[in-house]
N, C-alpha and C. Protein backbone atom coordinates (compact mmCIF):
# COMPACT_ATOMS: atom_id res chain seq x y z
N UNK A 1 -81.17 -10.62 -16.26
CA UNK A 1 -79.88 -11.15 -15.91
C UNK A 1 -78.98 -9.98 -15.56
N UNK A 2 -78.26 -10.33 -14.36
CA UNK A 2 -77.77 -8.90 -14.13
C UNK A 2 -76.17 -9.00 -14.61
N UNK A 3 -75.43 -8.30 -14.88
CA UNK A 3 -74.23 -7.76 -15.36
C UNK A 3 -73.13 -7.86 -14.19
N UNK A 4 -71.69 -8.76 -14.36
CA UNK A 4 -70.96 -8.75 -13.28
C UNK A 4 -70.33 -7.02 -13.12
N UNK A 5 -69.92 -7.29 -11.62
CA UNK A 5 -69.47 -5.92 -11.66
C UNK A 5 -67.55 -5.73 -11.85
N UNK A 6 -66.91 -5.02 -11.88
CA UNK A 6 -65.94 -5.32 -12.33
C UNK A 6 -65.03 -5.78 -11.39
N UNK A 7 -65.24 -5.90 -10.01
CA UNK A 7 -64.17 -6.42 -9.32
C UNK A 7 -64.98 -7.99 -9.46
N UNK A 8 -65.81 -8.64 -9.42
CA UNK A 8 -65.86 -10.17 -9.87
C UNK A 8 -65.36 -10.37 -11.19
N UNK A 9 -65.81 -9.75 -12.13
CA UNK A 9 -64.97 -9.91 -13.29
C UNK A 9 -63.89 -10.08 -13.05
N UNK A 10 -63.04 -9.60 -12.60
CA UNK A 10 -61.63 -9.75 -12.13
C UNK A 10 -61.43 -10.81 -11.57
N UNK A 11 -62.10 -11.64 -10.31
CA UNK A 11 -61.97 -11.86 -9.77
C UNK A 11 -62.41 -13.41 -10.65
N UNK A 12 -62.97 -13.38 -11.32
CA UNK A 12 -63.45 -14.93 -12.17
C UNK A 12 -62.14 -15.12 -12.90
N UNK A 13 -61.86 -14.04 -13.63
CA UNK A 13 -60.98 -14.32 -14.85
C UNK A 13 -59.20 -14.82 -13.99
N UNK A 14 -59.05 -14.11 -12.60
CA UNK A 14 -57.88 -14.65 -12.16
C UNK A 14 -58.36 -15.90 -11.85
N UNK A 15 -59.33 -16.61 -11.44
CA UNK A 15 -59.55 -17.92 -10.41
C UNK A 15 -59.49 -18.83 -12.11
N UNK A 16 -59.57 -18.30 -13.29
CA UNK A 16 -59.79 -18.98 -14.30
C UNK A 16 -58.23 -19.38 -14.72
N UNK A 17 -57.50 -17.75 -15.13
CA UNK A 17 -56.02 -18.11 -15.44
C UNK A 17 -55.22 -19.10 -13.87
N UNK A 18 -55.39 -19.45 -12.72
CA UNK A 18 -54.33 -19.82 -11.75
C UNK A 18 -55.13 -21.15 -10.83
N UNK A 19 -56.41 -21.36 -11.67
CA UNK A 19 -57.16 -22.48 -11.12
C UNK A 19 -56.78 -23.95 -11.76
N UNK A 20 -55.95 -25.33 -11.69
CA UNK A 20 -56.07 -26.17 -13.11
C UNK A 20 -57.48 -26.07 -13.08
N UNK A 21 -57.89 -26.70 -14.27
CA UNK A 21 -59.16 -26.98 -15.17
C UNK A 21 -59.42 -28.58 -15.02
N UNK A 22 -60.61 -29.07 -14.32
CA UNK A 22 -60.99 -30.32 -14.56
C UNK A 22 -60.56 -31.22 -15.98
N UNK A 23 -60.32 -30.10 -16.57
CA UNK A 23 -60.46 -30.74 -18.33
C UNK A 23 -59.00 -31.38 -18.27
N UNK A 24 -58.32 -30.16 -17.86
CA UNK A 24 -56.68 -30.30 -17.95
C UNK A 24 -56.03 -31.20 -17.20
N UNK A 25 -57.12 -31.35 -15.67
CA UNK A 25 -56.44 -32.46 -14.77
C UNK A 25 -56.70 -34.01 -15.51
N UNK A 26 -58.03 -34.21 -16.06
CA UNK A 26 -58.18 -35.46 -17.03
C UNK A 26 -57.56 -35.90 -17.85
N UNK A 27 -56.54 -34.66 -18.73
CA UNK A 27 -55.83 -35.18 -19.58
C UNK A 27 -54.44 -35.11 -19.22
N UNK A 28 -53.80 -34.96 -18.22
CA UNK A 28 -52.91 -35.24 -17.37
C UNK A 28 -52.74 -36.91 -17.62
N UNK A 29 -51.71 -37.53 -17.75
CA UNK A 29 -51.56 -38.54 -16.82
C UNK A 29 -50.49 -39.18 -15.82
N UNK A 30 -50.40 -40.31 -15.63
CA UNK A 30 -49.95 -40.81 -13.87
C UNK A 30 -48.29 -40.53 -14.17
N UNK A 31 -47.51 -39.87 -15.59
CA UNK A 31 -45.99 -39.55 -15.69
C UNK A 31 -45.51 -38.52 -14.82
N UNK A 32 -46.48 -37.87 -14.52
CA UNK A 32 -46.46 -36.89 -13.45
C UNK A 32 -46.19 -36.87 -12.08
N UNK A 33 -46.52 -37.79 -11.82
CA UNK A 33 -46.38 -38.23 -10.30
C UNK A 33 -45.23 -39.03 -9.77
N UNK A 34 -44.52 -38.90 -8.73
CA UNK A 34 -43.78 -39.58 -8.23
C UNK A 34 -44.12 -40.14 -6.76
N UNK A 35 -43.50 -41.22 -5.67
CA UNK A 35 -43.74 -40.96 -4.56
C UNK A 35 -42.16 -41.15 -3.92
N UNK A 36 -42.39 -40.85 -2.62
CA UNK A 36 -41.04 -41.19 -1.62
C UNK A 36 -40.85 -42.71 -1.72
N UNK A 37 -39.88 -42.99 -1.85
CA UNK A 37 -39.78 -44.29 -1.75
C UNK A 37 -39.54 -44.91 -0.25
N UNK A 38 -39.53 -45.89 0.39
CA UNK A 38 -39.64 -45.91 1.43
C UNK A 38 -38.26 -46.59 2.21
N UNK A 39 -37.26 -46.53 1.28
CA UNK A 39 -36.32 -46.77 1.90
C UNK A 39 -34.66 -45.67 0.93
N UNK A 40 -35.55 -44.27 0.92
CA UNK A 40 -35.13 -43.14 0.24
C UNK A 40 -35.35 -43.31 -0.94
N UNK A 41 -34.76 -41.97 -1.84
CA UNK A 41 -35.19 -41.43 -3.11
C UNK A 41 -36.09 -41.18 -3.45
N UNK A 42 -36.81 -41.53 -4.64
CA UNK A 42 -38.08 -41.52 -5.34
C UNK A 42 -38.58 -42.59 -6.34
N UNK A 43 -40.04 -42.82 -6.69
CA UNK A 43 -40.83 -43.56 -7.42
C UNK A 43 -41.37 -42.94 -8.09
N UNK A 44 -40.31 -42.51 -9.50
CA UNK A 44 -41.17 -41.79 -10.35
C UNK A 44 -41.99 -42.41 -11.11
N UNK A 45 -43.07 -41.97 -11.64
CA UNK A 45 -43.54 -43.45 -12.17
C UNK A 45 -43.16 -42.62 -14.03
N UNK A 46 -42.53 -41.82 -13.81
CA UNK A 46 -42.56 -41.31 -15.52
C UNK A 46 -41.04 -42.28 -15.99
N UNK A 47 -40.27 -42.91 -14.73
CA UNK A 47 -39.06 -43.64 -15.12
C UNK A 47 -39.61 -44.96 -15.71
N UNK A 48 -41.14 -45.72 -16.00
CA UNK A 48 -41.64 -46.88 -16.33
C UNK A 48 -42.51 -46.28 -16.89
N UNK A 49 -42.44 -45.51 -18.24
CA UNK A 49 -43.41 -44.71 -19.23
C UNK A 49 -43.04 -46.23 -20.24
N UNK A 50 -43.95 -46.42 -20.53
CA UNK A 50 -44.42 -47.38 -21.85
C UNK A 50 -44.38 -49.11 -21.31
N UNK A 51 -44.79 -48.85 -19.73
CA UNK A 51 -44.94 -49.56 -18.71
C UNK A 51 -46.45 -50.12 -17.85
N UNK A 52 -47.14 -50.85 -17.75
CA UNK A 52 -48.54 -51.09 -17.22
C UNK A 52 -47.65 -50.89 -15.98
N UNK A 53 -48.30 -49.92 -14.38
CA UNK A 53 -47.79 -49.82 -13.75
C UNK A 53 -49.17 -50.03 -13.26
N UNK A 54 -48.74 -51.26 -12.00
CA UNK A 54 -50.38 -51.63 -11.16
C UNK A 54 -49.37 -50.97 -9.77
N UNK A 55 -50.35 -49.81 -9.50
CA UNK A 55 -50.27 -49.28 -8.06
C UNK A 55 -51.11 -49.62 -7.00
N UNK A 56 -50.88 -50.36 -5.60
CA UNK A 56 -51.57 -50.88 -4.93
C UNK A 56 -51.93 -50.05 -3.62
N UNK A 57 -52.51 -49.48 -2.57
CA UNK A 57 -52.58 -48.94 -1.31
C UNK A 57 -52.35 -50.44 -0.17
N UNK A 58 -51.58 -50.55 0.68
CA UNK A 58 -51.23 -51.73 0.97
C UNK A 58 -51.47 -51.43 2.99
N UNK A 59 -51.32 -52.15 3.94
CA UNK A 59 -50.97 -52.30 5.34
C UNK A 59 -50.74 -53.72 5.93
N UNK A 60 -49.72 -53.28 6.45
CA UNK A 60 -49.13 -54.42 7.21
C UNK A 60 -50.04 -55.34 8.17
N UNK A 61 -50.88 -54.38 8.40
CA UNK A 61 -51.53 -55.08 9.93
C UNK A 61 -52.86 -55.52 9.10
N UNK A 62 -53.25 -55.32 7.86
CA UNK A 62 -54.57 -55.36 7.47
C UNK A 62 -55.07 -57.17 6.95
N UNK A 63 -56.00 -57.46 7.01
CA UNK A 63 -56.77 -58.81 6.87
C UNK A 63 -56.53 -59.52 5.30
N UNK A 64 -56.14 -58.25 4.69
CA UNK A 64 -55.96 -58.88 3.19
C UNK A 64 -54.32 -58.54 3.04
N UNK A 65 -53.56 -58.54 3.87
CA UNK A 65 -51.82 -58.35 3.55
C UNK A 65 -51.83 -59.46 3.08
N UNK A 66 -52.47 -60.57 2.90
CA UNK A 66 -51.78 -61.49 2.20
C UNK A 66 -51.91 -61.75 0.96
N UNK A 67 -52.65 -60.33 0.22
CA UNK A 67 -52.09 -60.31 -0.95
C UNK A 67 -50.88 -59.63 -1.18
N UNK A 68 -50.26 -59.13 -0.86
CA UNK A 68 -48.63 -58.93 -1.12
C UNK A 68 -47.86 -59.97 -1.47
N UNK A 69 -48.43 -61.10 -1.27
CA UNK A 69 -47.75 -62.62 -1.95
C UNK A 69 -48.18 -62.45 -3.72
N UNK A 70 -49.58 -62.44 -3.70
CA UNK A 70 -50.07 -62.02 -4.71
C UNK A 70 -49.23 -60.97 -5.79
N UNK A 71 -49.47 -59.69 -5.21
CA UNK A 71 -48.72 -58.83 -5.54
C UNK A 71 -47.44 -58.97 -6.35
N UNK A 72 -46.26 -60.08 -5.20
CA UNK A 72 -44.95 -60.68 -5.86
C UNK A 72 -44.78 -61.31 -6.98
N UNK A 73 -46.23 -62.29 -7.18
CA UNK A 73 -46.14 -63.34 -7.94
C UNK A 73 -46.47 -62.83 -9.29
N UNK A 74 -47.27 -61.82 -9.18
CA UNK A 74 -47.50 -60.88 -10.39
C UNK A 74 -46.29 -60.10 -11.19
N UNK A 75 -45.43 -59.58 -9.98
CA UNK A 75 -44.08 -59.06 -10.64
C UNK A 75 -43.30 -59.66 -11.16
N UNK A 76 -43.13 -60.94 -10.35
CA UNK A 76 -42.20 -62.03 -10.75
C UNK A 76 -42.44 -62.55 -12.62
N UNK A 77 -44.18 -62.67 -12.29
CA UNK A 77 -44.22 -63.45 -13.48
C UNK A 77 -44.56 -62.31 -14.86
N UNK A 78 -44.90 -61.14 -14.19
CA UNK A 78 -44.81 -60.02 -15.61
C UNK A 78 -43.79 -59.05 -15.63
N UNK A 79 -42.88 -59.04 -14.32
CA UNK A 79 -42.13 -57.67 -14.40
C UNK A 79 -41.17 -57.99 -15.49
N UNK A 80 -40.76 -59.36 -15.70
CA UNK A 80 -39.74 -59.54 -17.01
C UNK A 80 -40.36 -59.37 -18.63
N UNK A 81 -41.39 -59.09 -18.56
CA UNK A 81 -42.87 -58.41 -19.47
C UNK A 81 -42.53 -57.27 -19.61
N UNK A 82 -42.73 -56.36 -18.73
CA UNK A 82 -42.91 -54.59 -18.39
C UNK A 82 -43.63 -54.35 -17.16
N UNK A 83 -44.55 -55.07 -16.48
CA UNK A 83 -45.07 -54.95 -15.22
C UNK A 83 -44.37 -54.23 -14.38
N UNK A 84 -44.92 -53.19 -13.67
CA UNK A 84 -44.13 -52.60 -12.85
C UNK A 84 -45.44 -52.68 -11.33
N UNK A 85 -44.84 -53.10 -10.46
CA UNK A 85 -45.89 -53.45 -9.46
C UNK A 85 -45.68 -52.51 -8.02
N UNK A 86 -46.37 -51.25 -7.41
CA UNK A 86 -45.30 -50.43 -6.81
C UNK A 86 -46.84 -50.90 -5.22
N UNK A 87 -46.36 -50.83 -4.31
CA UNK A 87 -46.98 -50.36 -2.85
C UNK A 87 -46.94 -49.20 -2.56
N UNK A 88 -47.98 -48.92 -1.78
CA UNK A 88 -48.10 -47.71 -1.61
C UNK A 88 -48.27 -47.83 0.31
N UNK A 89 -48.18 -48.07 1.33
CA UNK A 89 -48.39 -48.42 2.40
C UNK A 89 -49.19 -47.00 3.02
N UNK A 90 -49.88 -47.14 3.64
CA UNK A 90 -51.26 -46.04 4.23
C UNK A 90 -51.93 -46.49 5.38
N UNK A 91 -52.21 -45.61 6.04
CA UNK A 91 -52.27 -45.72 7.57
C UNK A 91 -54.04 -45.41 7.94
N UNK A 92 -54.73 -45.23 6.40
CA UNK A 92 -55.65 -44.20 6.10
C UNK A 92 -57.22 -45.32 6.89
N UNK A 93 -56.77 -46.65 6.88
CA UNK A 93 -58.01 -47.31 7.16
C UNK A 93 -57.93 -48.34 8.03
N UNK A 94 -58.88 -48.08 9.05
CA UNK A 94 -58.33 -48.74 10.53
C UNK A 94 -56.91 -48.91 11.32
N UNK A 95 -56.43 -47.71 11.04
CA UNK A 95 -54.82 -47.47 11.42
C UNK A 95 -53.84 -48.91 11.72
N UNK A 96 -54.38 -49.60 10.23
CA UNK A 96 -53.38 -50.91 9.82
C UNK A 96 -51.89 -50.63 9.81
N UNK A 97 -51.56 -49.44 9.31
CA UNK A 97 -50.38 -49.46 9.03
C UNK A 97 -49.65 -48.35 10.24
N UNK A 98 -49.81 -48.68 11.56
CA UNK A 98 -49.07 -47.84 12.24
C UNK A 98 -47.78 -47.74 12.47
N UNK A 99 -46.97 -48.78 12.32
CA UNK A 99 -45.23 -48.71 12.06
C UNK A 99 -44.52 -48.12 10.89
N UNK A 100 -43.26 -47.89 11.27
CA UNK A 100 -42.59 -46.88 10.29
C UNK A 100 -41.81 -48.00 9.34
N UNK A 101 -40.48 -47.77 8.27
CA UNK A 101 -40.11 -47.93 7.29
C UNK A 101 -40.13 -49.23 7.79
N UNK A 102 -39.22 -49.34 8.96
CA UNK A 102 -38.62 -51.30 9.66
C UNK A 102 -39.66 -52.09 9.38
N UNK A 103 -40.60 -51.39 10.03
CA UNK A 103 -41.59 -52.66 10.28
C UNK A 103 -43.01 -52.42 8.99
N UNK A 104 -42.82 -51.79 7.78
CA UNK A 104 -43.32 -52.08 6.77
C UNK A 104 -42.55 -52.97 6.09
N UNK A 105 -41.05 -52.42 6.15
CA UNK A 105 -40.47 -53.44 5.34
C UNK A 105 -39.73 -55.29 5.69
N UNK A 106 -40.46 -54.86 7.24
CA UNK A 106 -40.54 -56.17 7.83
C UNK A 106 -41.42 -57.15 7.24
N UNK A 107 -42.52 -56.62 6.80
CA UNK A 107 -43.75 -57.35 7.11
C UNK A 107 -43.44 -57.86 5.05
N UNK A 108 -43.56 -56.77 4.60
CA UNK A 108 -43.30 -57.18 2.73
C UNK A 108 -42.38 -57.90 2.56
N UNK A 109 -40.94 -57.57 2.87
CA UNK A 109 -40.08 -58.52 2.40
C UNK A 109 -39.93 -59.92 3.11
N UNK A 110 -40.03 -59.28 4.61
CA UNK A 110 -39.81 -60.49 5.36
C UNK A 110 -40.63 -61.42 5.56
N UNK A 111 -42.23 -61.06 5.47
CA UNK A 111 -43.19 -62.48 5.38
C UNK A 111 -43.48 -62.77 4.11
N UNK A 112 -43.57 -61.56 3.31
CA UNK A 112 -43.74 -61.67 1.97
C UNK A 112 -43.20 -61.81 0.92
N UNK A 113 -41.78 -61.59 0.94
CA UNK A 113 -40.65 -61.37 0.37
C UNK A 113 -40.61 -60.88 -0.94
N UNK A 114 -41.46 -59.65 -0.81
CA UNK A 114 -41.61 -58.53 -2.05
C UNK A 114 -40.33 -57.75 -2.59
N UNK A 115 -40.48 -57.74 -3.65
CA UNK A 115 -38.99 -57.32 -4.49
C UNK A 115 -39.41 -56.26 -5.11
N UNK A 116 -40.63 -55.62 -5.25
CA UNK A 116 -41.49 -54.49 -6.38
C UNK A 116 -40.71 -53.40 -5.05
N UNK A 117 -41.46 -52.17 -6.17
CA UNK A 117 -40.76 -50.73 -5.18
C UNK A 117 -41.83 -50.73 -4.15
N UNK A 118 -41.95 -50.35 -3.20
CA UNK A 118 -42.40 -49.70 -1.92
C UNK A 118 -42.24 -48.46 -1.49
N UNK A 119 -43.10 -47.59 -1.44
CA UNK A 119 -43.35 -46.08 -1.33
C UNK A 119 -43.26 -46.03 -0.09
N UNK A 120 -42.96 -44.67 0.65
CA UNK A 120 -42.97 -44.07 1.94
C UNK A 120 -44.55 -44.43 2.17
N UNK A 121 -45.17 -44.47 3.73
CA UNK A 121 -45.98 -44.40 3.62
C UNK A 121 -46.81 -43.02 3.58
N UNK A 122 -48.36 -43.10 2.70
CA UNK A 122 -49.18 -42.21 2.26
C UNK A 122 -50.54 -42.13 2.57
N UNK A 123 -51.09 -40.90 2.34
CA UNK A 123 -52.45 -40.69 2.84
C UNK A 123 -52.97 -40.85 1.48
N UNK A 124 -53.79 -41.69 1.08
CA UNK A 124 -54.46 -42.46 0.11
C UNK A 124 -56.30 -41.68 -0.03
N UNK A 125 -56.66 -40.98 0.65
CA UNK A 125 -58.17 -40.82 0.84
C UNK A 125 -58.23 -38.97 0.88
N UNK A 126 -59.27 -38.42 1.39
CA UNK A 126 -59.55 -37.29 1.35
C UNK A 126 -58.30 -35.89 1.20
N UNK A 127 -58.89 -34.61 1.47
CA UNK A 127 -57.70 -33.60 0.64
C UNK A 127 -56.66 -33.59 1.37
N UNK A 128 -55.84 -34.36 1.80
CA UNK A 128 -54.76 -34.36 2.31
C UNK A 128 -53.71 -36.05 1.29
N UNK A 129 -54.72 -36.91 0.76
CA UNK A 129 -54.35 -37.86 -0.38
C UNK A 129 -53.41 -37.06 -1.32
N UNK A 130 -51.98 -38.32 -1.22
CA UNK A 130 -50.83 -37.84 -2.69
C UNK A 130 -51.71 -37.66 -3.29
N UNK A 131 -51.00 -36.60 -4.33
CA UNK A 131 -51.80 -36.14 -5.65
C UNK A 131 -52.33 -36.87 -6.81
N UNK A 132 -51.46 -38.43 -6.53
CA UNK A 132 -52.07 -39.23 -7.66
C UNK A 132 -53.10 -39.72 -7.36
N UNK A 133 -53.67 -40.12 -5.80
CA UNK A 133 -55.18 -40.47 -5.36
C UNK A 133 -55.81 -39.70 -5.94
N UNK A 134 -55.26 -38.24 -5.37
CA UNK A 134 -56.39 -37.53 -6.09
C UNK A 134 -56.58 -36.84 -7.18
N UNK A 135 -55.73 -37.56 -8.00
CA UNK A 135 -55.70 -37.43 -9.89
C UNK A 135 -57.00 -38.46 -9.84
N UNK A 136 -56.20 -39.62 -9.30
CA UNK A 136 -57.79 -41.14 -9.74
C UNK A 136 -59.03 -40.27 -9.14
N UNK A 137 -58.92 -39.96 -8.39
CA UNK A 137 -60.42 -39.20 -7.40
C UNK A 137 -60.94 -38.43 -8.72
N UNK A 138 -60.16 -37.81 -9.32
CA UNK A 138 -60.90 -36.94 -10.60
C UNK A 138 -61.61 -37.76 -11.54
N UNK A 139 -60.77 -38.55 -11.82
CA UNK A 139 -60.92 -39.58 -13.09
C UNK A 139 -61.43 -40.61 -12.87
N UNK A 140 -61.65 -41.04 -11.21
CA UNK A 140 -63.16 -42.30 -11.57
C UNK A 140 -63.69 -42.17 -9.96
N UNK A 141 -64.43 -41.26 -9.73
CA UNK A 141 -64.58 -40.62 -8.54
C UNK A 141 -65.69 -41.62 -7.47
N UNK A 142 -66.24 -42.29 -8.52
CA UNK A 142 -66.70 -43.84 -7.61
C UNK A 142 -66.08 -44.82 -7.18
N UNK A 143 -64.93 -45.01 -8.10
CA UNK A 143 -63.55 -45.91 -7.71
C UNK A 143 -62.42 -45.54 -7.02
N UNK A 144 -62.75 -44.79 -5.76
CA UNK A 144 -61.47 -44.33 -4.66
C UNK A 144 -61.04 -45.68 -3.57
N UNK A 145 -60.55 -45.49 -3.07
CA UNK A 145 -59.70 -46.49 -1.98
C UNK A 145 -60.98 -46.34 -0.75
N UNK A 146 -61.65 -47.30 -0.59
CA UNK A 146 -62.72 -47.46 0.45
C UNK A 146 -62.00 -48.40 1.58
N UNK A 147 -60.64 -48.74 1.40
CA UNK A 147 -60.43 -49.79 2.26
C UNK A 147 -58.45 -50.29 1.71
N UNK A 148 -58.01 -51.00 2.18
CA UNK A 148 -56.69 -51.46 2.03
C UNK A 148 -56.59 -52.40 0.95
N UNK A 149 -55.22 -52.46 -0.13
CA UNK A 149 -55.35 -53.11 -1.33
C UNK A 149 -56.32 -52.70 -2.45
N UNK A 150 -56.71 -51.73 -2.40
CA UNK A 150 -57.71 -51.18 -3.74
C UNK A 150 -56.37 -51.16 -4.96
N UNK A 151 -56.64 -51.11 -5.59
CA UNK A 151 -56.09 -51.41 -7.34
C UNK A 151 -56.16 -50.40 -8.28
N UNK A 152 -55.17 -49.50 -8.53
CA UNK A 152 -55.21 -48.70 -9.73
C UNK A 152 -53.84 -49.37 -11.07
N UNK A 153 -54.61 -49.74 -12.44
CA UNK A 153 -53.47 -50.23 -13.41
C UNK A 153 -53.22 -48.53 -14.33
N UNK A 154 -52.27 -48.66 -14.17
CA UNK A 154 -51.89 -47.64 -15.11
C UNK A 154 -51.39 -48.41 -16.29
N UNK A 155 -52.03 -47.92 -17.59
CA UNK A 155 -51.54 -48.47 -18.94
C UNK A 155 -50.40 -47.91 -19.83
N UNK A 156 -49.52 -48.36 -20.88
CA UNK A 156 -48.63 -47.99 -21.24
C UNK A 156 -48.18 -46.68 -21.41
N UNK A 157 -49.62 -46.17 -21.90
CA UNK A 157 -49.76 -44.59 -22.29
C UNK A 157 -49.84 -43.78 -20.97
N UNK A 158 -49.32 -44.20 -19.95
CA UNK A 158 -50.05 -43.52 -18.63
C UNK A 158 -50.87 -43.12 -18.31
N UNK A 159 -52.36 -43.62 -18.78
CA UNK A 159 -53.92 -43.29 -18.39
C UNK A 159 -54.02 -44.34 -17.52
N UNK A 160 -55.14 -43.69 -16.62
CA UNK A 160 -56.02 -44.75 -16.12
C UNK A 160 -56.29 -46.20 -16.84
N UNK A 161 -55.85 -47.17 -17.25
CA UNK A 161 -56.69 -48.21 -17.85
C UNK A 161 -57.55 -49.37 -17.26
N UNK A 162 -57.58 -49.35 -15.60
CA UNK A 162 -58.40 -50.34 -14.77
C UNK A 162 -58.58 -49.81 -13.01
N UNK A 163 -59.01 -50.44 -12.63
CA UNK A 163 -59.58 -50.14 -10.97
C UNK A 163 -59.94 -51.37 -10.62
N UNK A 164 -59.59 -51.91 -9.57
CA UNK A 164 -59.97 -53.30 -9.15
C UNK A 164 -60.00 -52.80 -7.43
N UNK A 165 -61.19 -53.08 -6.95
CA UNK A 165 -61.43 -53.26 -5.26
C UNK A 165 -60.66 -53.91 -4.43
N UNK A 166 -60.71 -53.65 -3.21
CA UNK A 166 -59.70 -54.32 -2.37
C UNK A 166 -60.13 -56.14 -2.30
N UNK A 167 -61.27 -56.26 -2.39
CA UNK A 167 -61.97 -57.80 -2.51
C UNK A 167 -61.05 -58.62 -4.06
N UNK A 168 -60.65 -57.95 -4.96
CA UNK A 168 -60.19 -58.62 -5.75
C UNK A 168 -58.59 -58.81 -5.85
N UNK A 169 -58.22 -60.26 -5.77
CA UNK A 169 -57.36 -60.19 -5.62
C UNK A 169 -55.95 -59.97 -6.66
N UNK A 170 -55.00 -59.71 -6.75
CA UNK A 170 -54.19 -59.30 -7.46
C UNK A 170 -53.93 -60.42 -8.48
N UNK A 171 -54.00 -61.70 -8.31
CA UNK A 171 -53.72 -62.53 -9.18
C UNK A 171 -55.31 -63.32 -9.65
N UNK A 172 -56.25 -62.47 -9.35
CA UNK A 172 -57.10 -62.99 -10.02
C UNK A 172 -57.33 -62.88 -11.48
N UNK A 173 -58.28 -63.58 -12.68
CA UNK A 173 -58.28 -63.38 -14.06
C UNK A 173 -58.67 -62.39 -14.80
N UNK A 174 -59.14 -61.13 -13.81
CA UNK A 174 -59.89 -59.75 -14.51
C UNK A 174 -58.69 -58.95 -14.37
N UNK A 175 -57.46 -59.11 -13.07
CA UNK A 175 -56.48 -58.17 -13.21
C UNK A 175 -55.34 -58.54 -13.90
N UNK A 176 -55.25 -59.96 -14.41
CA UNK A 176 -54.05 -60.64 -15.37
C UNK A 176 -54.75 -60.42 -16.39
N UNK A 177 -56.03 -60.51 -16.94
CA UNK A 177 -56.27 -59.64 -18.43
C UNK A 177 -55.80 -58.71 -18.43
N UNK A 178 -56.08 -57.70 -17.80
CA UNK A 178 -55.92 -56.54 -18.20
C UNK A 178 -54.36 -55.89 -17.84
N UNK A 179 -53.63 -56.63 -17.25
CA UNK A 179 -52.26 -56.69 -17.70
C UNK A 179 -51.99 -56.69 -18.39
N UNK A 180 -52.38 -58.17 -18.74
CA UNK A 180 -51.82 -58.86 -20.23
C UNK A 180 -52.49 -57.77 -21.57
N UNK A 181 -53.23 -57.18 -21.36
CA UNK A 181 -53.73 -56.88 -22.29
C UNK A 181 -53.09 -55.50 -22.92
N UNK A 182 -52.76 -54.83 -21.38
CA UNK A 182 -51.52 -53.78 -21.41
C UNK A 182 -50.20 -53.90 -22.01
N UNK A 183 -50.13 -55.24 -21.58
CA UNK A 183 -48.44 -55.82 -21.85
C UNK A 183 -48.52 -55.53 -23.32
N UNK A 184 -49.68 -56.15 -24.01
CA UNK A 184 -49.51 -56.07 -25.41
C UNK A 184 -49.97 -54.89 -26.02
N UNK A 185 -50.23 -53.91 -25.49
CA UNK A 185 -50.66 -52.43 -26.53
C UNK A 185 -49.66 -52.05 -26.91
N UNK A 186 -49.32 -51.52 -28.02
CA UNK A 186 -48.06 -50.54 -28.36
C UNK A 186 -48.74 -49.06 -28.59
């Protein structure tokens, strides 16, 4: 076994102190993150700490926008719970979402008449994905956004606590358990 020489030595121990640590990004969680909101400011999500926060990747133009009805009916009927239900709008798959703030917020409020926050839109997928994609990318690296409406629940404690596919819909009985099931952790 051969012996490093001293400029790799060096050169490990800086990439060690100024690299995060897989370990450290895992135990991170989603209080960290904020996004643009899409009609200014910000979506912090550390302002809904002790909050199930279901974050959705969403497009206007896409085949399943009509869960954003979904979406509503979920806020409506848990946000007076703690539910916090946020969009994320992304341009990332079959360039569904090619219009800007108007005509995202055409399509949510005005066909859908969504009342949850709505993020600027975001790149949801490879290294150019907000940092919270690619927090989930760390933390369940089989469960990334393959498509529009994929499902991340964030649980009270701000971990990961669920992943639901774009096929499932928001008001189906695997993602109201595990709401509900959020709603009630202390």
């Amino acid at each position: 076994m051969s012996s490093l020489t001293r400029r790799q030595s060096l050169a490990l121990i800086g990439s060690l102190a100024f690299a995060p640590s897989l370990a450290s990004a895992a135990e991170a969680n989603a209080y960290g993150f904020s996004f643009p909101a899409l009609q200014g400011g910000q979506i912090k999500l550390a302002d809904y700490k002790g909050k199930p926060i279901l974050v959705i990747n969403t497009a206007s133009q896409c085949g399943f926008s009509g869960q954003l009805a979904g979406m509503e009916q979920l806020y409506l009927r848990y946000g007076p719970r703690g539910l916090v239900v946020i969009a994320v709008p992304s341009n990332d798959f079959g360039g569904q979402e090619p219009g800007g703030p108007e005509e995202i917020m055409a399509t949510a409020q005005g066909e859908y008449h969504a009342t949850f926050p709505i993020a600027a839109k975001q790149m949801v997928k490879g290294a150019d994905a907000h940092p919270f994609y690619r927090w989930t990318a760390q933390l369940k690296p089989s469960d990334t956004p393959r498509w529009n409406f994929h499902k991340y629940l964030i649980g009270r404690d701000g971990n990961l606590a669920a992943v639901f596919p774009t096929s499932t819909e928001p008001t189906d009985s695997r993602v109201i358990s595990a709401i509900v099931t959020e709603l009630g952790a202390s």
